[in-house]
N, C-alpha and C. Protein backbone atom coordinates (compact mmCIF):
# COMPACT_ATOMS: atom_id res chain seq x y z
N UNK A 1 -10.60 -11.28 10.65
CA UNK A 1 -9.24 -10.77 10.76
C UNK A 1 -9.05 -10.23 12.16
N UNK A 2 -7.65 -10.28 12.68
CA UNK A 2 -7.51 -9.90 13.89
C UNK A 2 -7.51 -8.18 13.67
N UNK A 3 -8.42 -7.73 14.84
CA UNK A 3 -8.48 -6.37 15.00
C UNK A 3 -7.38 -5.25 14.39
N UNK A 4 -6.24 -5.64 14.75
CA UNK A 4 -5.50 -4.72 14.56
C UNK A 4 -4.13 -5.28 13.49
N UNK A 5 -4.66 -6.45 12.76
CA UNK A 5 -3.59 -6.83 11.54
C UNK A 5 -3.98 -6.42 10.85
N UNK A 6 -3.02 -6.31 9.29
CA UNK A 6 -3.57 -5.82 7.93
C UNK A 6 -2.40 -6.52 7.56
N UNK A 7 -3.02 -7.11 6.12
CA UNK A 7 -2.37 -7.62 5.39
C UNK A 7 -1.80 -6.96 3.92
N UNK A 8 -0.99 -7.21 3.49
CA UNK A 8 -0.35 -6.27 2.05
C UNK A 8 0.39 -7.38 1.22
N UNK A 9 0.37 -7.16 0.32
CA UNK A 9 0.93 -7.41 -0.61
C UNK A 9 2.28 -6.85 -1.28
N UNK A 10 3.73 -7.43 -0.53
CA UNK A 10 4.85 -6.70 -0.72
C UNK A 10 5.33 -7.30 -2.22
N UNK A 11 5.03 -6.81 -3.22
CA UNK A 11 5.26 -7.18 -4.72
C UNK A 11 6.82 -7.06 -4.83
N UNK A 12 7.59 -6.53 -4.24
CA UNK A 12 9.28 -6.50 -4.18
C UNK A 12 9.90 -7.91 -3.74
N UNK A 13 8.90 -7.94 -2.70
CA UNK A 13 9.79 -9.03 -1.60
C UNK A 13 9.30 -10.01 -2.47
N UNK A 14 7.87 -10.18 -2.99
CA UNK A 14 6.69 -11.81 -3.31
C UNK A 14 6.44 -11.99 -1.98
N UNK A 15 6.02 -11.46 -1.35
CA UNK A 15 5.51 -12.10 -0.21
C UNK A 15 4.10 -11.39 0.36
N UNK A 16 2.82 -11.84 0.80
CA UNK A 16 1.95 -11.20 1.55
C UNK A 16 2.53 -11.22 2.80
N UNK A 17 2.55 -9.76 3.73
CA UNK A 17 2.75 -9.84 4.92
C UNK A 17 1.55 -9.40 5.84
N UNK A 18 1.96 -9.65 7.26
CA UNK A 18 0.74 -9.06 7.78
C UNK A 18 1.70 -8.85 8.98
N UNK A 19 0.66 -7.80 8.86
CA UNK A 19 1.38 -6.59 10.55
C UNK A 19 0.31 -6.39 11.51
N UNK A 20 1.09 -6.28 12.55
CA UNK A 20 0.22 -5.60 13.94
C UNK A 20 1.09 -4.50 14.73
N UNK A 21 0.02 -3.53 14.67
CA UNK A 21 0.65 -2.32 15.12
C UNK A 21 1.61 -2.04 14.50
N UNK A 22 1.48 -2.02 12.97
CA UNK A 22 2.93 -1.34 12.22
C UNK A 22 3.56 -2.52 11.86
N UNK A 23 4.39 -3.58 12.65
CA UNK A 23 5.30 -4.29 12.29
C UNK A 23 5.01 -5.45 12.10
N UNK A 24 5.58 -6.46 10.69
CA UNK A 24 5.79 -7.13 10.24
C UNK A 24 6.08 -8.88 11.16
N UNK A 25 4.78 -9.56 11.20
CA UNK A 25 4.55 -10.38 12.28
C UNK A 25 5.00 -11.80 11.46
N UNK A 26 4.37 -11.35 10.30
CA UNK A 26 4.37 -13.05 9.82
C UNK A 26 4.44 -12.54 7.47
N UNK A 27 4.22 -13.57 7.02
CA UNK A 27 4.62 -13.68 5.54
C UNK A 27 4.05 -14.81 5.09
N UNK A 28 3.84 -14.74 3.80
CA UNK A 28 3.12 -15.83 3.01
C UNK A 28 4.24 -15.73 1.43
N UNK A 29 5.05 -16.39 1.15
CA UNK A 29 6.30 -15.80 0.24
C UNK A 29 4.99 -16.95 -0.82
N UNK A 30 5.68 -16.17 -2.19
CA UNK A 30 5.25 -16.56 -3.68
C UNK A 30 5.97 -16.31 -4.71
N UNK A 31 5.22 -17.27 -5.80
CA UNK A 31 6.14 -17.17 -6.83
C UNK A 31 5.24 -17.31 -7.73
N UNK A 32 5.20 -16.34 -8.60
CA UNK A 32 4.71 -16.13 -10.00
C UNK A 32 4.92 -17.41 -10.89
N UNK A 33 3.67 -18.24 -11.68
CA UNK A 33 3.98 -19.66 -12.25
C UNK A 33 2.99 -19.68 -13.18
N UNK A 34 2.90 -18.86 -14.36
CA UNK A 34 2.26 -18.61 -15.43
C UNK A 34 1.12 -17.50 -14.98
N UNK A 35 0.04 -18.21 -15.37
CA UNK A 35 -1.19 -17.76 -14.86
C UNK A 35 -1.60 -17.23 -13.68
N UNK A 36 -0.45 -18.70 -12.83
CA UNK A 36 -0.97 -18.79 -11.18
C UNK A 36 0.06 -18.38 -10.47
N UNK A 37 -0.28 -18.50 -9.09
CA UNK A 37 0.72 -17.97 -8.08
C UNK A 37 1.17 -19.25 -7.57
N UNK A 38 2.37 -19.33 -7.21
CA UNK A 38 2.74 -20.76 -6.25
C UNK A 38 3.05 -19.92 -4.73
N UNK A 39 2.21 -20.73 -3.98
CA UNK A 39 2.76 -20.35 -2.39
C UNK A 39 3.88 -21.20 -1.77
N UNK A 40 4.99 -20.41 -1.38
CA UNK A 40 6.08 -21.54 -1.27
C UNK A 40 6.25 -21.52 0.29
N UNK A 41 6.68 -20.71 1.20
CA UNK A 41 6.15 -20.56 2.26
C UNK A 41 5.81 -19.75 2.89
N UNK A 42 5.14 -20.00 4.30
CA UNK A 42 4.39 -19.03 5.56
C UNK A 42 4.86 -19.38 6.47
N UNK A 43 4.97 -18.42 7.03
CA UNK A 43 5.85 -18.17 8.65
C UNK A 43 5.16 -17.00 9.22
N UNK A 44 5.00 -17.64 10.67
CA UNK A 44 4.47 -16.38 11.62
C UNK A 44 5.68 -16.46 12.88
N UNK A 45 5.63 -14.81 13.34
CA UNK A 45 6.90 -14.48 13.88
C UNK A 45 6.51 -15.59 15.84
N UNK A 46 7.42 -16.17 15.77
CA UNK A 46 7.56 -16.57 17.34
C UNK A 46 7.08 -15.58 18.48
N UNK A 47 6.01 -16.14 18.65
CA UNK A 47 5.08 -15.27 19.62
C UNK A 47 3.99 -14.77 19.74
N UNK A 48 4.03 -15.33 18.29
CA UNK A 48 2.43 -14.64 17.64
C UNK A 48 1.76 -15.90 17.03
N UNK A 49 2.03 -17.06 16.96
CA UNK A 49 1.51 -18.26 16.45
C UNK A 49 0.13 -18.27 17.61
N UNK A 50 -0.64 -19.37 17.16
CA UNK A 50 -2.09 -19.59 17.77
C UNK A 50 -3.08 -18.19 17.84
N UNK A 51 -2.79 -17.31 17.05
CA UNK A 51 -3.37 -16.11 17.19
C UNK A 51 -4.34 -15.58 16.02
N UNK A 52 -4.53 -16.70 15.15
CA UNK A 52 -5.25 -16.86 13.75
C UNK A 52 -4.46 -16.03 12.87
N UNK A 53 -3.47 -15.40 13.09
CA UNK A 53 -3.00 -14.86 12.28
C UNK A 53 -2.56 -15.24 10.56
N UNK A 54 -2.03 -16.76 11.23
CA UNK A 54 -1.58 -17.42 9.68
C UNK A 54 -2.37 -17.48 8.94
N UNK A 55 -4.47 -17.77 9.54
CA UNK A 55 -5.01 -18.07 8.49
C UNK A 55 -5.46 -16.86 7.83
N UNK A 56 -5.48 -15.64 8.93
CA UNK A 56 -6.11 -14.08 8.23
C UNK A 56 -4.91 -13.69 6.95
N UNK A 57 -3.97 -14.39 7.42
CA UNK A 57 -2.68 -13.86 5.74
C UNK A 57 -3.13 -14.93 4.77
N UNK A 58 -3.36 -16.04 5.24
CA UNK A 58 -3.66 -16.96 3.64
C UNK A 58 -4.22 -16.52 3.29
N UNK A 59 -5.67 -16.70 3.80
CA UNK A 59 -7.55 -16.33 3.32
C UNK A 59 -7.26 -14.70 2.20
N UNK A 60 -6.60 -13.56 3.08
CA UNK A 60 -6.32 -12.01 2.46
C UNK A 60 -4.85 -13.03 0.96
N UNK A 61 -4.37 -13.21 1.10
CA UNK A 61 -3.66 -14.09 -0.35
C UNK A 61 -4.46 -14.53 -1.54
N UNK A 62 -5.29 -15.34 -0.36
CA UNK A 62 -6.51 -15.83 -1.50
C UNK A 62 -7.36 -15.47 -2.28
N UNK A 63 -7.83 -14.68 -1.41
CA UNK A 63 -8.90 -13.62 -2.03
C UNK A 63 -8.04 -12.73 -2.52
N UNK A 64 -6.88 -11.97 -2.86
CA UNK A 64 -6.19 -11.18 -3.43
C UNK A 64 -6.29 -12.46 -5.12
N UNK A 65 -5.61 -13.46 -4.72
CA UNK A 65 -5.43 -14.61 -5.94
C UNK A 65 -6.89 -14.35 -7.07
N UNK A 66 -7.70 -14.74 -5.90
CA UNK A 66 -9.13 -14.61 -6.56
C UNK A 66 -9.46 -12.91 -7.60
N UNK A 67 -9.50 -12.75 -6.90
CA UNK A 67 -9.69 -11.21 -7.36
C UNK A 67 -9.05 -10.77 -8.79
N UNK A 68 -7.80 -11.39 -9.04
CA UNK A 68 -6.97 -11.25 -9.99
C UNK A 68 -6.95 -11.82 -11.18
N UNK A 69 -7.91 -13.15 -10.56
CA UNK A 69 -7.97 -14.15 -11.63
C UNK A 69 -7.29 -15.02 -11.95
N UNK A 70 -6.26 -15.29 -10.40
CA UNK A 70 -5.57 -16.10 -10.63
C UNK A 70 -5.57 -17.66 -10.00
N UNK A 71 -5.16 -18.35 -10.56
CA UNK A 71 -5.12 -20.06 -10.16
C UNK A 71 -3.84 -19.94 -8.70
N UNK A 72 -4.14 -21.10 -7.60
CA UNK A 72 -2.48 -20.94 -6.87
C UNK A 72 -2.17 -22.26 -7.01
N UNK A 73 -1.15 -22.39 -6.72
CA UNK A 73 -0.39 -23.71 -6.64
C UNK A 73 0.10 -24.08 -5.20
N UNK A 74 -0.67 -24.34 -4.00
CA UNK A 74 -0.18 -24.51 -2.72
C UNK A 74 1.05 -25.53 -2.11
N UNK A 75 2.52 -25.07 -3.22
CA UNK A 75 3.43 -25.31 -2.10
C UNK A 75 3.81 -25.87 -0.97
N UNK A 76 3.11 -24.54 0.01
CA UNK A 76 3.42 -24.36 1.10
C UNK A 76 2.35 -25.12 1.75
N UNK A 77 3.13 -26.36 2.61
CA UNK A 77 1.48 -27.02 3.77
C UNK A 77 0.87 -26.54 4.56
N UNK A 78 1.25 -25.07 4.88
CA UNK A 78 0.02 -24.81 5.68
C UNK A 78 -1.08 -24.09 4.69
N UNK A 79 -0.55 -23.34 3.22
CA UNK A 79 -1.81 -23.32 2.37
C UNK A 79 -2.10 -24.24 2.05
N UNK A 80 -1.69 -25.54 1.91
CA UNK A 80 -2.78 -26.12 1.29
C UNK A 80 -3.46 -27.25 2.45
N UNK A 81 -3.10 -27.26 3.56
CA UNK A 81 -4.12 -27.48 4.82
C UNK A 81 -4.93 -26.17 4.94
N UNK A 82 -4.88 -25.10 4.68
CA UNK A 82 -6.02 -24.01 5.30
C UNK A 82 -6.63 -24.71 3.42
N UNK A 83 -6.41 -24.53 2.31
CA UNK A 83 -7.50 -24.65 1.34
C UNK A 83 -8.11 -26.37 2.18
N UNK A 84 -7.39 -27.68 2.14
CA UNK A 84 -8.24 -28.71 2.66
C UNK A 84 -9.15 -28.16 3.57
N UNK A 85 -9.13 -27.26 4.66
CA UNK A 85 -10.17 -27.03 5.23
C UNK A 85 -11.17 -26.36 5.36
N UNK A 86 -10.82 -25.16 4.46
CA UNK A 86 -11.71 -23.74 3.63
C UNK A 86 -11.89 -24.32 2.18
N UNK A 87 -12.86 -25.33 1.93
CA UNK A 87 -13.70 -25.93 0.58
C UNK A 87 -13.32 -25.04 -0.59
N UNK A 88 -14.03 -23.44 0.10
CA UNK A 88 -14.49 -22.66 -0.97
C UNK A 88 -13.22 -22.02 -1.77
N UNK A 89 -11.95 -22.38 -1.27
CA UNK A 89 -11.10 -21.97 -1.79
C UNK A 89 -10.39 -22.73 -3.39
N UNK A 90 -10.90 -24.19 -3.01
CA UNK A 90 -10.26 -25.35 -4.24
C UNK A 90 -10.32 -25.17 -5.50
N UNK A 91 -11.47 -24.31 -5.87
CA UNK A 91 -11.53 -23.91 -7.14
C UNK A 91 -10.36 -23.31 -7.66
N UNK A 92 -9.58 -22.26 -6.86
CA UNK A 92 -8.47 -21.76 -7.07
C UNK A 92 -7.08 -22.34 -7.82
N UNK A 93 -6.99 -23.76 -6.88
CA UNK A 93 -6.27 -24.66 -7.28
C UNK A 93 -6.65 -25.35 -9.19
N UNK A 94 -5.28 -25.03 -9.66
CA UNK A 94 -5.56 -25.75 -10.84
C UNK A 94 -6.18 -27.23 -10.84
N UNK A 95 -6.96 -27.81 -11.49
CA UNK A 95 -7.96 -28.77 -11.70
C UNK A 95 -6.34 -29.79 -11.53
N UNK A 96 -5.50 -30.18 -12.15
CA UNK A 96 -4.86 -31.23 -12.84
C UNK A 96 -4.01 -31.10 -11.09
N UNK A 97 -3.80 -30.09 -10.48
CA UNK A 97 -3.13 -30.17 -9.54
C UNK A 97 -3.60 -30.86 -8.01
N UNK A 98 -4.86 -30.56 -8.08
CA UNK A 98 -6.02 -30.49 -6.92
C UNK A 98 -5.44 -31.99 -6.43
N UNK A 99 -5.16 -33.31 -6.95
CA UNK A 99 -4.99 -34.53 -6.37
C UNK A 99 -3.77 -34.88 -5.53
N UNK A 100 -2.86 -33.77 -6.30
CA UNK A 100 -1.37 -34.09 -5.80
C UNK A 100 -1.40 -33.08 -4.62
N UNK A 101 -2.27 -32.33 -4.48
CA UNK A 101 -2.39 -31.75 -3.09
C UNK A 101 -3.41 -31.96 -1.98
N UNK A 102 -4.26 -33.45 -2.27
CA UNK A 102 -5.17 -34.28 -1.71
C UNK A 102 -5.92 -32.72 -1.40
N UNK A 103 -6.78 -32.74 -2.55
CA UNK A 103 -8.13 -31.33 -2.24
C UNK A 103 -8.88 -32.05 -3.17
């Protein structure tokens, strides 16, 4: 994680955000879909892209997902390019879904 981001979980908005120095850089929006979470999209604020930021908010999503016990449904293409490239995440993905999101 970048030094000085933290990521949260804004349960009002559905969205994981992540901040630096206080303010609100970037978002990972969701949607509650039984069991699982669907990630619909991620956006990082103009200016702050190439800064790993997007993947320190998925990965903190994920492992929040995990933790909970929950399945995701990756939506959004840049989650489900960071799960194609982080293996250890696919389990997450419902089994019946995993093809239609080439994982």
């Amino acid at each position: 994680m970048t030094p000085d981001a933290q990521v949260t979980n804004n349960e009002a908005a559905r969205r994981y955000e992540i901040t630096q120095d206080g303010r609100v850089v970037g978002f990972a929006e969701y949607r509650p879909a039984g069991s699982a979470v669907m990630f619909t999209h991620t956006e990082i604020e103009e200016g702050h892209e190439g800064q790993g930021l997007g993947s320190t908010l998925v990965r903190a999503a994920l492992d929040d997902a995990r933790t909970q016990g929950r399945q995701v449904v990756p939506m959004c293409p840049f989650v489900a390019n960071y799960i194609r490239e982080h293996r250890e995440y696919v389990d997450l993905v419902q089994p019946g879904q995993r093809g239609v999101f080439g994982l």
